[in-house]
PDB file of N, CA and C in Angstrom:
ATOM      1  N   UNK A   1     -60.434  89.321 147.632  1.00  0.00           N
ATOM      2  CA  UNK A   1     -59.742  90.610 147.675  1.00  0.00           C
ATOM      3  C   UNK A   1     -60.013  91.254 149.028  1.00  0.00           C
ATOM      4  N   UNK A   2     -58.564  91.659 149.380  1.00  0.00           N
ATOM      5  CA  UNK A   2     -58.881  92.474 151.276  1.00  0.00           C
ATOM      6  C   UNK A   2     -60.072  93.529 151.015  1.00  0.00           C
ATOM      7  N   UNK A   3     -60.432  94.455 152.481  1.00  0.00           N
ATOM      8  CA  UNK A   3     -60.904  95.336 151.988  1.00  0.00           C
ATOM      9  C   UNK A   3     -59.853  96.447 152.155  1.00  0.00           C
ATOM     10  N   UNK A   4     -59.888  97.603 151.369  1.00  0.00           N
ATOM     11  CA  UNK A   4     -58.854  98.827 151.690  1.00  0.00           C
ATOM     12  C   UNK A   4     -58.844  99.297 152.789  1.00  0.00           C
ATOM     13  N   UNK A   5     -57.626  99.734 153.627  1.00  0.00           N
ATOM     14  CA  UNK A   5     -57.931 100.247 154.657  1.00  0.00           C
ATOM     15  C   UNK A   5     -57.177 101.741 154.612  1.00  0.00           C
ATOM     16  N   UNK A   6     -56.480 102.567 153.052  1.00  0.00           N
ATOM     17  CA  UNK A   6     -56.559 103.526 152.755  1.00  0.00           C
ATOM     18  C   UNK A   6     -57.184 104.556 153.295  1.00  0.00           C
ATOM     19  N   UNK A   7     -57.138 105.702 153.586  1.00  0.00           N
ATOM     20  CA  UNK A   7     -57.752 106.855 154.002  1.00  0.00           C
ATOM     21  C   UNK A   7     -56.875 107.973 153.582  1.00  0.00           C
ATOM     22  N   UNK A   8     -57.832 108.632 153.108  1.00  0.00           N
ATOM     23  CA  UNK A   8     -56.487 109.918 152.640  1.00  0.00           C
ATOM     24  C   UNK A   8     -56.175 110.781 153.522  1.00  0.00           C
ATOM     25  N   UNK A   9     -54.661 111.488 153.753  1.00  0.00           N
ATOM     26  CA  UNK A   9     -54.612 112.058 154.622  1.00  0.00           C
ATOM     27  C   UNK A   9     -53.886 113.433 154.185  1.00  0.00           C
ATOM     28  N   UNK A  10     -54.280 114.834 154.441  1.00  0.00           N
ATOM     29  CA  UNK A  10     -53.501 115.838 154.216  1.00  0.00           C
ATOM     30  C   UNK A  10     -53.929 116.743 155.123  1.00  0.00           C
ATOM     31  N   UNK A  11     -52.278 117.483 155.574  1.00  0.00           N
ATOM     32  CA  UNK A  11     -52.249 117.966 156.546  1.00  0.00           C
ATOM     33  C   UNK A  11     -51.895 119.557 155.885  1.00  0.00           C
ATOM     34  N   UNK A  12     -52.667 120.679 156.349  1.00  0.00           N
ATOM     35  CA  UNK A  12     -52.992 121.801 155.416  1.00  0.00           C
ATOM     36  C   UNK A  12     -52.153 122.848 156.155  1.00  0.00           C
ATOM     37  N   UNK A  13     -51.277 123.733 155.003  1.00  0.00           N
ATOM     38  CA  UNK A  13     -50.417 124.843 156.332  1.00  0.00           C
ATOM     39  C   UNK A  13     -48.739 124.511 156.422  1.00  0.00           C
ATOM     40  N   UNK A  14     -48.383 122.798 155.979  1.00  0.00           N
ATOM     41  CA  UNK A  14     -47.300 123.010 156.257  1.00  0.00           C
ATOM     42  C   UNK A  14     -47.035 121.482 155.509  1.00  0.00           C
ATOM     43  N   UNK A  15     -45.765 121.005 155.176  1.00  0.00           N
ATOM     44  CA  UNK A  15     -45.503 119.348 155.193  1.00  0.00           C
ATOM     45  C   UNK A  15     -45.465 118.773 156.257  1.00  0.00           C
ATOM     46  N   UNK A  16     -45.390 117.773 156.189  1.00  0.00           N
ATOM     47  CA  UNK A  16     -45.599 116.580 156.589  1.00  0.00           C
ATOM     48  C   UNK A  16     -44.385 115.245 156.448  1.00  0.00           C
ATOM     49  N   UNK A  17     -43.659 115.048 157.798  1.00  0.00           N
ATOM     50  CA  UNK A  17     -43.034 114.064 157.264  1.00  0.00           C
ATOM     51  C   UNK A  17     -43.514 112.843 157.461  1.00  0.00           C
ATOM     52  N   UNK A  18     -42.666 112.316 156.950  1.00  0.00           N
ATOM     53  CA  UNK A  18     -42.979 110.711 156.551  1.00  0.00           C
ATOM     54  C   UNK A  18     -43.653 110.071 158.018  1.00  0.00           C
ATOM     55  N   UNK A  19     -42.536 110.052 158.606  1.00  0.00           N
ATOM     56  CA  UNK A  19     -43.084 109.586 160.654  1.00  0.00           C
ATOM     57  C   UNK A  19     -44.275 110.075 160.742  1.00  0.00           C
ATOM     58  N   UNK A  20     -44.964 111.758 160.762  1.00  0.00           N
ATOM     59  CA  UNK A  20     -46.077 112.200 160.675  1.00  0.00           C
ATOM     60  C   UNK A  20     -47.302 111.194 160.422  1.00  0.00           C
ATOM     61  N   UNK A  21     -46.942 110.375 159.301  1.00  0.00           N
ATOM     62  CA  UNK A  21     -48.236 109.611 158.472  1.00  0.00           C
ATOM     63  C   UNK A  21     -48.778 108.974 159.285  1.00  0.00           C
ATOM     64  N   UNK A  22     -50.098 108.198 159.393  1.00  0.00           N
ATOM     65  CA  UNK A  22     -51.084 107.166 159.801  1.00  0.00           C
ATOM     66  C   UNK A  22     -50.254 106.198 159.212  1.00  0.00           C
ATOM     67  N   UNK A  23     -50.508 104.877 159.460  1.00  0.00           N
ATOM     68  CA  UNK A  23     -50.606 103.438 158.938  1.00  0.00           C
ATOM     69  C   UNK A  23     -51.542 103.776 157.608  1.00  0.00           C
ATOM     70  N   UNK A  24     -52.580 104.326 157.688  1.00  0.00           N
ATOM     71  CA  UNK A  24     -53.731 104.181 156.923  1.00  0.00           C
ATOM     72  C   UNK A  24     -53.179 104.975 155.274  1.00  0.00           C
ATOM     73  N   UNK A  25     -52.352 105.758 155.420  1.00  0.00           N
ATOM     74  CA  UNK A  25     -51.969 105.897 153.869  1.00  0.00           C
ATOM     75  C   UNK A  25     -51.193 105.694 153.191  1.00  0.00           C
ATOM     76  N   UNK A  26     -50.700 104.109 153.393  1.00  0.00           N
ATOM     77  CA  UNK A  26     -49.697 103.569 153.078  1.00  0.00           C
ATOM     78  C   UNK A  26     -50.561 102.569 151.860  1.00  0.00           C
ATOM     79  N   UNK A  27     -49.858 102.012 151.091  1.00  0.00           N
ATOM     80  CA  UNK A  27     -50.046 100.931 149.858  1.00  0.00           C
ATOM     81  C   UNK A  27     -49.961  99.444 150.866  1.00  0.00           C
ATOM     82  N   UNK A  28     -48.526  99.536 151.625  1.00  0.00           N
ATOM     83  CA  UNK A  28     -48.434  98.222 152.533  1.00  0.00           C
ATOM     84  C   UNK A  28     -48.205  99.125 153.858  1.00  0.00           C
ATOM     85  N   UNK A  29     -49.474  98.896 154.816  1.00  0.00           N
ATOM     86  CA  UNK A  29     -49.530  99.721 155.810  1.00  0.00           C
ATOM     87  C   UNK A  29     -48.606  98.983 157.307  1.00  0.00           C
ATOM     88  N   UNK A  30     -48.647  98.110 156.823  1.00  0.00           N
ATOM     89  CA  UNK A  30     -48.072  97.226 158.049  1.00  0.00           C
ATOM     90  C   UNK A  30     -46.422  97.145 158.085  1.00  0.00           C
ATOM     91  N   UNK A  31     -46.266  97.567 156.975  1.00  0.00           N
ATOM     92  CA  UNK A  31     -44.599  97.891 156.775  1.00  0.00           C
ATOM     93  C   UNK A  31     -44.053  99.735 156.382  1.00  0.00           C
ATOM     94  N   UNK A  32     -45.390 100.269 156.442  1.00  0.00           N
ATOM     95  CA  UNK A  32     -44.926 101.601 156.544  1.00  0.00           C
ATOM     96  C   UNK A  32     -44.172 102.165 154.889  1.00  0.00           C
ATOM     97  N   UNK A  33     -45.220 101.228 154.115  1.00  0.00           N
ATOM     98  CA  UNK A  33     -44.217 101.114 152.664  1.00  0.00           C
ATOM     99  C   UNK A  33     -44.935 102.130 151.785  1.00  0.00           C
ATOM    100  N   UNK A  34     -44.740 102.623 150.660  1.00  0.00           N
ATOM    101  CA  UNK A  34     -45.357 103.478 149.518  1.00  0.00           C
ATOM    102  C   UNK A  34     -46.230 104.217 150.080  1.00  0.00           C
ATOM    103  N   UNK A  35     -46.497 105.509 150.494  1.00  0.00           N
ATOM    104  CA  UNK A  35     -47.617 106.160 150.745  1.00  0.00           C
ATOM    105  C   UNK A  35     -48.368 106.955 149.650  1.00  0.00           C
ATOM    106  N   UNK A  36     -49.529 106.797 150.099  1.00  0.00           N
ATOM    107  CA  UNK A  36     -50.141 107.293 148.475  1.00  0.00           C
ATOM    108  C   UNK A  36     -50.955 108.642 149.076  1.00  0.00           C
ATOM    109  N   UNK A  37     -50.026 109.870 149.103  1.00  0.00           N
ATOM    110  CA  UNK A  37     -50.427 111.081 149.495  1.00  0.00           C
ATOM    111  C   UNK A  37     -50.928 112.181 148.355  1.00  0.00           C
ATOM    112  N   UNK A  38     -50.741 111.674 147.557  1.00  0.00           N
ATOM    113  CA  UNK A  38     -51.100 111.841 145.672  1.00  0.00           C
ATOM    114  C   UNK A  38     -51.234 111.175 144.733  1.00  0.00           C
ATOM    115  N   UNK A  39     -51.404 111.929 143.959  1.00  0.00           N
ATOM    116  CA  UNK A  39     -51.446 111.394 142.460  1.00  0.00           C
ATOM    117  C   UNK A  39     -49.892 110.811 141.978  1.00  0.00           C
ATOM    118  N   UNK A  40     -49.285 111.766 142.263  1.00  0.00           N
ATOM    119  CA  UNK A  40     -47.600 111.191 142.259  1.00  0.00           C
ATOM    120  C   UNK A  40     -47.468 109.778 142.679  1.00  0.00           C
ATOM    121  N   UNK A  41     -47.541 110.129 144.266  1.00  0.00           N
ATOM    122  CA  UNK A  41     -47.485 108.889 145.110  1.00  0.00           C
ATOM    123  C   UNK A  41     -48.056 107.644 144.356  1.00  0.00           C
ATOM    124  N   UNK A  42     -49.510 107.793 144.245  1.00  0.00           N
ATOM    125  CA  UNK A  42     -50.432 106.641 143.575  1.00  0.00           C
ATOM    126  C   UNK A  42     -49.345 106.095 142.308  1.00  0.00           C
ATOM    127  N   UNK A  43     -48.660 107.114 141.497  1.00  0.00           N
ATOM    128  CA  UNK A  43     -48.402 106.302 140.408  1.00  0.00           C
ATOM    129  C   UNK A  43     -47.106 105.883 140.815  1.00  0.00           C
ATOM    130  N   UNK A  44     -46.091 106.786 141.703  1.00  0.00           N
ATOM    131  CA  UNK A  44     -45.406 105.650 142.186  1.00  0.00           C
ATOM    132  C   UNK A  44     -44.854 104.563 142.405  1.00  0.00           C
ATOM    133  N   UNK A  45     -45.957 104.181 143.299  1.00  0.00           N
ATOM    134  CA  UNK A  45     -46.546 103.211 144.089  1.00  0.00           C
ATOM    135  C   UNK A  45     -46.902 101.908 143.375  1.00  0.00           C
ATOM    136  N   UNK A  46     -47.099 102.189 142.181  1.00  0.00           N
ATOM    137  CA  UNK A  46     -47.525 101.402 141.036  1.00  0.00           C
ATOM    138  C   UNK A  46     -46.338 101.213 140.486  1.00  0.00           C
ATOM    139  N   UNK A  47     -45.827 102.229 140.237  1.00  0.00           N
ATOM    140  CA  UNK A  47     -44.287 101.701 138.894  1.00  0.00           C
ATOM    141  C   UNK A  47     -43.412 100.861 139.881  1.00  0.00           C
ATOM    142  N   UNK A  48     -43.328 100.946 141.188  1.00  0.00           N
ATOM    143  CA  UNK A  48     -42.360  99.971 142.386  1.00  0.00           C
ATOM    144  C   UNK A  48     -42.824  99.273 143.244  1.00  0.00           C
ATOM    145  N   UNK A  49     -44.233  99.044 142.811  1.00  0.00           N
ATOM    146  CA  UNK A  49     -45.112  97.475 143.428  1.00  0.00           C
ATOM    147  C   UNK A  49     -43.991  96.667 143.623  1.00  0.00           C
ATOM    148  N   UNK A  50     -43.344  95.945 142.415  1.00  0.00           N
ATOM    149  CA  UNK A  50     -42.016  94.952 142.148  1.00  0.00           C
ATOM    150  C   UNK A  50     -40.533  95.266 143.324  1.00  0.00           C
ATOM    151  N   UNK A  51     -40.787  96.344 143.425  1.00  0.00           N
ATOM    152  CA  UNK A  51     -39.729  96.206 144.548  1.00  0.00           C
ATOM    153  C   UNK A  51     -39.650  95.736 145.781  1.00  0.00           C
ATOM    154  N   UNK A  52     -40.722  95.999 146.192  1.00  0.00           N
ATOM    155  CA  UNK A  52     -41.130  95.763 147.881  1.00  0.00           C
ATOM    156  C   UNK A  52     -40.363  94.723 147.959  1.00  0.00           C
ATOM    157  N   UNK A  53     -40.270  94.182 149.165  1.00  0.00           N
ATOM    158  CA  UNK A  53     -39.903  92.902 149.085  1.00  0.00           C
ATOM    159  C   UNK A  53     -40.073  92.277 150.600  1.00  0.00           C
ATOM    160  N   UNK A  54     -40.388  91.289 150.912  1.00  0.00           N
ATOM    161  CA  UNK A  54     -40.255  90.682 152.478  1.00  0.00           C
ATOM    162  C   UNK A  54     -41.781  91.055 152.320  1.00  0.00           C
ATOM    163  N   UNK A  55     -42.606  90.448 151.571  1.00  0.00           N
ATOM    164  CA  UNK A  55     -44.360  90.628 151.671  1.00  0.00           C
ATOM    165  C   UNK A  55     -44.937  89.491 151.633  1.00  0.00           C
ATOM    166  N   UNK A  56     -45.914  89.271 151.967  1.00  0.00           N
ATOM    167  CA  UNK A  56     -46.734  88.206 151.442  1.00  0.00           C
ATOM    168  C   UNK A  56     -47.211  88.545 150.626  1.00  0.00           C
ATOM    169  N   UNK A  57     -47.995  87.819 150.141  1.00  0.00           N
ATOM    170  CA  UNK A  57     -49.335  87.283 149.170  1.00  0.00           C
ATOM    171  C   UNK A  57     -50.672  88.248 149.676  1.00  0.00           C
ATOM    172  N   UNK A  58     -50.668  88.063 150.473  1.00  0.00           N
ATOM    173  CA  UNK A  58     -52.135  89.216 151.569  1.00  0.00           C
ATOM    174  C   UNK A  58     -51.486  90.335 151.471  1.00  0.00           C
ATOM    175  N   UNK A  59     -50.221  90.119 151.495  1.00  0.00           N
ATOM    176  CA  UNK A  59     -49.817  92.116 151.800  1.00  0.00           C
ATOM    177  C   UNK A  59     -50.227  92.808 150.250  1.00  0.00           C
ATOM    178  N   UNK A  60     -49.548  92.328 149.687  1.00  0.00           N
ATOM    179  CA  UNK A  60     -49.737  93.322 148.137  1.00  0.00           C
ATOM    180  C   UNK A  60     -51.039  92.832 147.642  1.00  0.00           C
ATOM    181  N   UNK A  61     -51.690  91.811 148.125  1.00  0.00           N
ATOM    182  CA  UNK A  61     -53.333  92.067 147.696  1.00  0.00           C
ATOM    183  C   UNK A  61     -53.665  93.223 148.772  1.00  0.00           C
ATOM    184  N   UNK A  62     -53.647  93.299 149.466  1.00  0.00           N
ATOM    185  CA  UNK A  62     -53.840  94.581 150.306  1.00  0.00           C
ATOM    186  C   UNK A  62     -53.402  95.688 149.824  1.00  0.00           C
ATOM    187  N   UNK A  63     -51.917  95.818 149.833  1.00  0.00           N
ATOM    188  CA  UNK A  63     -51.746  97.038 148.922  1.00  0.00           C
ATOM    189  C   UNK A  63     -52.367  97.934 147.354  1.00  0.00           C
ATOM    190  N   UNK A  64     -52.469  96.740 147.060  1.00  0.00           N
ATOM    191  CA  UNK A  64     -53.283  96.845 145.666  1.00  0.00           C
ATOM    192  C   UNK A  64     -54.446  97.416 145.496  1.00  0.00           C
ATOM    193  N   UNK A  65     -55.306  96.774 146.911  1.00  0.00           N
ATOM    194  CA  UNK A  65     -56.884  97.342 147.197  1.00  0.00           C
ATOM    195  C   UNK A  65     -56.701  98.954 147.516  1.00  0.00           C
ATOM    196  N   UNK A  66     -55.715  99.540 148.625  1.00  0.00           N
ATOM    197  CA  UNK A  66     -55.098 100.535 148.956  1.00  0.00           C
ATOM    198  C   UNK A  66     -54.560 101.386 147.798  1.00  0.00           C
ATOM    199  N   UNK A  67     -54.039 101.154 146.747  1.00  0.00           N
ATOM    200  CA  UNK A  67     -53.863 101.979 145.341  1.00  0.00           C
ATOM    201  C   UNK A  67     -54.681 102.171 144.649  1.00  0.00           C
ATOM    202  N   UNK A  68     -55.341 100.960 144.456  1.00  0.00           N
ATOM    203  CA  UNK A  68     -56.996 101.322 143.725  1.00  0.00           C
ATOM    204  C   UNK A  68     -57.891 102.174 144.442  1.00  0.00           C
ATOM    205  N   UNK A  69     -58.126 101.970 145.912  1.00  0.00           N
ATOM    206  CA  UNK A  69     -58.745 103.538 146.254  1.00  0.00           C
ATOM    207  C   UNK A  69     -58.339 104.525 146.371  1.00  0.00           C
ATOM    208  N   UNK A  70     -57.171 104.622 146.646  1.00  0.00           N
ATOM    209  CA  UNK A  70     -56.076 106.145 146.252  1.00  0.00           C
ATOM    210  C   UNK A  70     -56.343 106.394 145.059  1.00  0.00           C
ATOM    211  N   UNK A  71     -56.195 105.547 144.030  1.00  0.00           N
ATOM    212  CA  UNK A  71     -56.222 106.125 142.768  1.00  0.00           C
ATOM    213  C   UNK A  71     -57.816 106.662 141.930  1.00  0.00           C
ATOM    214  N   UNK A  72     -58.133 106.089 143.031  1.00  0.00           N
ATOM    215  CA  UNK A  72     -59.858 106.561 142.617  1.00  0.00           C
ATOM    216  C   UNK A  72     -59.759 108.282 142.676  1.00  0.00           C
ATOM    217  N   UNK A  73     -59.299 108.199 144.498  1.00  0.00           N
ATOM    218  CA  UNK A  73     -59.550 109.171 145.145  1.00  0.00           C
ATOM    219  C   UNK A  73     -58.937 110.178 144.497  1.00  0.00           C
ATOM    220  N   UNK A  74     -57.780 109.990 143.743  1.00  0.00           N
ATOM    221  CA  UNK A  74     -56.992 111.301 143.533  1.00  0.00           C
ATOM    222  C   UNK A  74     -56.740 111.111 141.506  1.00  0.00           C
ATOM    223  N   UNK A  75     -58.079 110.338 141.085  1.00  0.00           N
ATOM    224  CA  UNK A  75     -58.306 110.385 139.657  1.00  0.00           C
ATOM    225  C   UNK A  75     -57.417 110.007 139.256  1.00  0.00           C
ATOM    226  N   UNK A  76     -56.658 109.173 138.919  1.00  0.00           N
ATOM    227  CA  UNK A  76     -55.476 108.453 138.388  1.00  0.00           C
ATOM    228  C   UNK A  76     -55.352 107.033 137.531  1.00  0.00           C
ATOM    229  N   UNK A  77     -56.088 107.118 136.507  1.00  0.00           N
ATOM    230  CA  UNK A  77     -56.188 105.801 135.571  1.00  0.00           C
ATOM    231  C   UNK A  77     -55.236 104.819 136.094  1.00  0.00           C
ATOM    232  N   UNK A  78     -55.618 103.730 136.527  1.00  0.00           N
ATOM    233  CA  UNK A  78     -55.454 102.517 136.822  1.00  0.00           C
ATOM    234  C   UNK A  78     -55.864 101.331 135.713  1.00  0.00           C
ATOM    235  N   UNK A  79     -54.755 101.209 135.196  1.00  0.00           N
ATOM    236  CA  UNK A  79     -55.098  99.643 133.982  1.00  0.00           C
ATOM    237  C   UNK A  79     -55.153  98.700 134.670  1.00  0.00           C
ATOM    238  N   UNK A  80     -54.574  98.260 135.474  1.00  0.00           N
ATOM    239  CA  UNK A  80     -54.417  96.838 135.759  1.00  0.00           C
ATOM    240  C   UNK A  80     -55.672  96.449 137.159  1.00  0.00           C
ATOM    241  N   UNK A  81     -56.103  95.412 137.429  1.00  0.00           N
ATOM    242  CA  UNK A  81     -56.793  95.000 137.610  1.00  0.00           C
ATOM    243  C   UNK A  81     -56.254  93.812 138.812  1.00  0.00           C
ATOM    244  N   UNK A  82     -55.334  93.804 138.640  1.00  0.00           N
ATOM    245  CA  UNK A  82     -54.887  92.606 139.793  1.00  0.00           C
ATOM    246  C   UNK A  82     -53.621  93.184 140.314  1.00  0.00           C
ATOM    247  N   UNK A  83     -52.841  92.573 141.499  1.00  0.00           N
ATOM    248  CA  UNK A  83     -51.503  93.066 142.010  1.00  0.00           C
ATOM    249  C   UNK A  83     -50.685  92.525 141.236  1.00  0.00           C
ATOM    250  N   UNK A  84     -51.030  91.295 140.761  1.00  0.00           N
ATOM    251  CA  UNK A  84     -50.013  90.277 139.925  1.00  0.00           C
ATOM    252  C   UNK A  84     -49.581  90.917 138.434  1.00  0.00           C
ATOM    253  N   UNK A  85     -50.780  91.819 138.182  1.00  0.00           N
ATOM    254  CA  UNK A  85     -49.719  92.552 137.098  1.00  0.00           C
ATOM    255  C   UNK A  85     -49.152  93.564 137.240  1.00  0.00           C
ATOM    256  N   UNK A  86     -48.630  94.156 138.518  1.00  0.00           N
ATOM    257  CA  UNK A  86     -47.926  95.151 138.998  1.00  0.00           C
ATOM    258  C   UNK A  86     -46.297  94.553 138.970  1.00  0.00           C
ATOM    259  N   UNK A  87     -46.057  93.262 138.427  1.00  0.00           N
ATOM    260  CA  UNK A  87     -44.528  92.670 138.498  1.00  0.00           C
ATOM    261  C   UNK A  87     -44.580  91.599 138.728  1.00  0.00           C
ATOM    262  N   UNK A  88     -44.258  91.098 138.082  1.00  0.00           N
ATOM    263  CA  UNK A  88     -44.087  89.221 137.337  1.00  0.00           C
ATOM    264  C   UNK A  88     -43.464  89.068 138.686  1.00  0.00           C
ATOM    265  N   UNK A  89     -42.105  89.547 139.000  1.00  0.00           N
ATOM    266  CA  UNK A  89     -40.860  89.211 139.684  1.00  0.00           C
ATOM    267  C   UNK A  89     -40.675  90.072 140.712  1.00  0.00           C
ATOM    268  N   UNK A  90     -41.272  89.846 141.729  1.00  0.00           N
ATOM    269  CA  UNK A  90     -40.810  90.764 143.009  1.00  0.00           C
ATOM    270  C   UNK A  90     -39.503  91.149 142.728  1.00  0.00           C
ATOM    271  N   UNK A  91     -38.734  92.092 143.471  1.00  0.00           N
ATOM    272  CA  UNK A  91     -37.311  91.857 143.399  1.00  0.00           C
ATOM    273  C   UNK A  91     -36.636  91.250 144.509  1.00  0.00           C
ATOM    274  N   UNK A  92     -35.599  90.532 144.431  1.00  0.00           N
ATOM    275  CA  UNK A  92     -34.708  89.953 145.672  1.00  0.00           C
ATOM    276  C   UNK A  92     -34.404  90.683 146.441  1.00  0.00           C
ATOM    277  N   UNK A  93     -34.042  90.347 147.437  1.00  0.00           N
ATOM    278  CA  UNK A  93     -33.096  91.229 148.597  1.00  0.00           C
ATOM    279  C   UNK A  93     -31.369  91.915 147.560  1.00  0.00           C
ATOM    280  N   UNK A  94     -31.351  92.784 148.272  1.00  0.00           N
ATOM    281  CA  UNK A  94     -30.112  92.880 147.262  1.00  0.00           C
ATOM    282  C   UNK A  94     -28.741  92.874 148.114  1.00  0.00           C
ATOM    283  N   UNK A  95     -28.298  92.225 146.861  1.00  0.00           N
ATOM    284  CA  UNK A  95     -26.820  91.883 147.717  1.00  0.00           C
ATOM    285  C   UNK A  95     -25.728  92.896 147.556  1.00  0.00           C
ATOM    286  N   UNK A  96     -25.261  92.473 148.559  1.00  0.00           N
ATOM    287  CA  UNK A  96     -24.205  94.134 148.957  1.00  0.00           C
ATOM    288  C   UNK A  96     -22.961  93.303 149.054  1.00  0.00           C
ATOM    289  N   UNK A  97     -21.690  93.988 148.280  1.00  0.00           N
ATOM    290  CA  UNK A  97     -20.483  93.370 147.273  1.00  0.00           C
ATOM    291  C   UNK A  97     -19.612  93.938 148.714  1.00  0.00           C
TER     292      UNK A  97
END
């Protein structure tokens, strides 16, 4: 298992857009994917693990490590225990008609 490279980040006084963010509070930081800026986010992040798509194998074990300390951080029951039960079935690229 990677180690997390999560860090929480909040910026106090005003929002924050998305561009704003670090790498570091992302689920998949290297693609700028799911940010886990909450509790929201964290669960998120979790219900659309399965979507991502164009990842490796290292990425969403990475991401995974990255939700589990978000979800520590921002108290958020976490059942699952591996990335692999975040979605049997990645989803495909989707095709456009």
């Amino acid at each position: 298992m990677p180690e997390a490279t999560w860090k929480p980040h909040e910026k106090h006084g005003r929002l924050t857009t998305q561009s704003d963010l670090p790498d570091s509070v992302y689920a998949f930081p290297k693609q700028r994917n799911e940010p886990l800026t909450d509790a929201q986010h964290v669960r998120n992040a979790v219900a659309r693990f399965d979507q991502v798509i164009d990842v490796s194998d290292a990425d969403r074990a990475l991401a995974f490590a990255n939700i589990e300390k978000a979800a520590s951080y921002y108290d958020v029951n976490l059942a699952e225990t591996s990335w692999r039960e975040l979605g049997i079935h990645p989803q495909q690229k989707a095709v456009t008609r």
